[in-house]
Protein backbone atom coordinates (compact mmCIF):
# COMPACT_ATOMS: atom_id res chain seq x y z
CA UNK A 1 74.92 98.39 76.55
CA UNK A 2 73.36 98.03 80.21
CA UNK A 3 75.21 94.09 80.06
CA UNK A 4 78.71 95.23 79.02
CA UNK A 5 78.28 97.71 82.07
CA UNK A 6 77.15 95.49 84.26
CA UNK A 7 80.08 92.70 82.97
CA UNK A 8 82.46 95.52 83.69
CA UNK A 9 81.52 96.39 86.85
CA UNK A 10 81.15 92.93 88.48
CA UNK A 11 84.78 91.90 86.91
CA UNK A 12 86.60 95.08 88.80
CA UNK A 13 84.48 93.64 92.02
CA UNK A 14 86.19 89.97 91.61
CA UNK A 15 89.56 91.67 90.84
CA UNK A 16 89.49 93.41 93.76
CA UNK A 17 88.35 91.00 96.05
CA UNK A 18 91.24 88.92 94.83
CA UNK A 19 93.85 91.53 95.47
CA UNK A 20 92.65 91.91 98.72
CA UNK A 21 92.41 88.25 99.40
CA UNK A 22 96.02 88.19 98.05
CA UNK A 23 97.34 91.06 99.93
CA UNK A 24 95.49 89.36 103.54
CA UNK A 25 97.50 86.22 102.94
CA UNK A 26 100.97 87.36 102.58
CA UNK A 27 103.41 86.27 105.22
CA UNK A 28 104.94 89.06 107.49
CA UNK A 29 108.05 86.81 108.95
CA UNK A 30 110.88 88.29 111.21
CA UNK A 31 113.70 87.53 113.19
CA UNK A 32 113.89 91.19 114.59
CA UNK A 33 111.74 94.07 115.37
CA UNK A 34 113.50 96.22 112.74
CA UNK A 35 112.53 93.79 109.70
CA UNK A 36 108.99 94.37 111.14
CA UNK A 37 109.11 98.49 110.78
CA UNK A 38 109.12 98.65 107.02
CA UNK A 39 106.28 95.03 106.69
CA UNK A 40 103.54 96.61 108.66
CA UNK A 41 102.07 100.09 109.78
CA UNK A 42 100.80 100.64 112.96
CA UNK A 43 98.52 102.70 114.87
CA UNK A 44 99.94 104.55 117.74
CA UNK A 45 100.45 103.55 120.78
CA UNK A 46 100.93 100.15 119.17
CA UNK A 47 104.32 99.21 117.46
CA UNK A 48 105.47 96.92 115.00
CA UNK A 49 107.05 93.95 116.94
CA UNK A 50 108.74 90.59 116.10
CA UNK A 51 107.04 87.75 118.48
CA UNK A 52 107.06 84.07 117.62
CA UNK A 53 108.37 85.15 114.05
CA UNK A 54 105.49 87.07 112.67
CA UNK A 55 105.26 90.74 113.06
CA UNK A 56 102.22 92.17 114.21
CA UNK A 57 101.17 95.53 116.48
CA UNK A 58 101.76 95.59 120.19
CA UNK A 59 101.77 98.41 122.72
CA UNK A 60 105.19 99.52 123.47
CA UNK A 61 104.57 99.79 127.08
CA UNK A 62 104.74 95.92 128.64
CA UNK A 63 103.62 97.02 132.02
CA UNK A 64 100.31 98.14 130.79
């Protein structure tokens, strides 16, 4: 009883180290910063932008 257990619990660890490997890989490509708003989430002050087509977080404020 102890193996099946232990089986179970070490196969929901690989599965979920491959769904986060999975969801780490997936491509976030843009041509504008409004195809970036609904891809990502990020943490204020940072906002999703669209540089050298990928999306990714930047502070709004380019002065800073």
């Amino acid at each position: 009883m102890a193996n099946v257990t232990k089986f179970v619990y070490i196969a929901i660890y690989f599965l979920s180290l491959f769904f986060i490997a999975k969801n780490d890989a997936t491509a976030t490509f843009c041509h504008d910063d409004s195809h970036c708003v609904t891809k990502i989430k990020c943490v204020l002050p940072r906002t999703p932008q669209c540089r050298n087509e990928a999306c990714g977080c930047y502070h709004s404020n380019k002065f800073r």
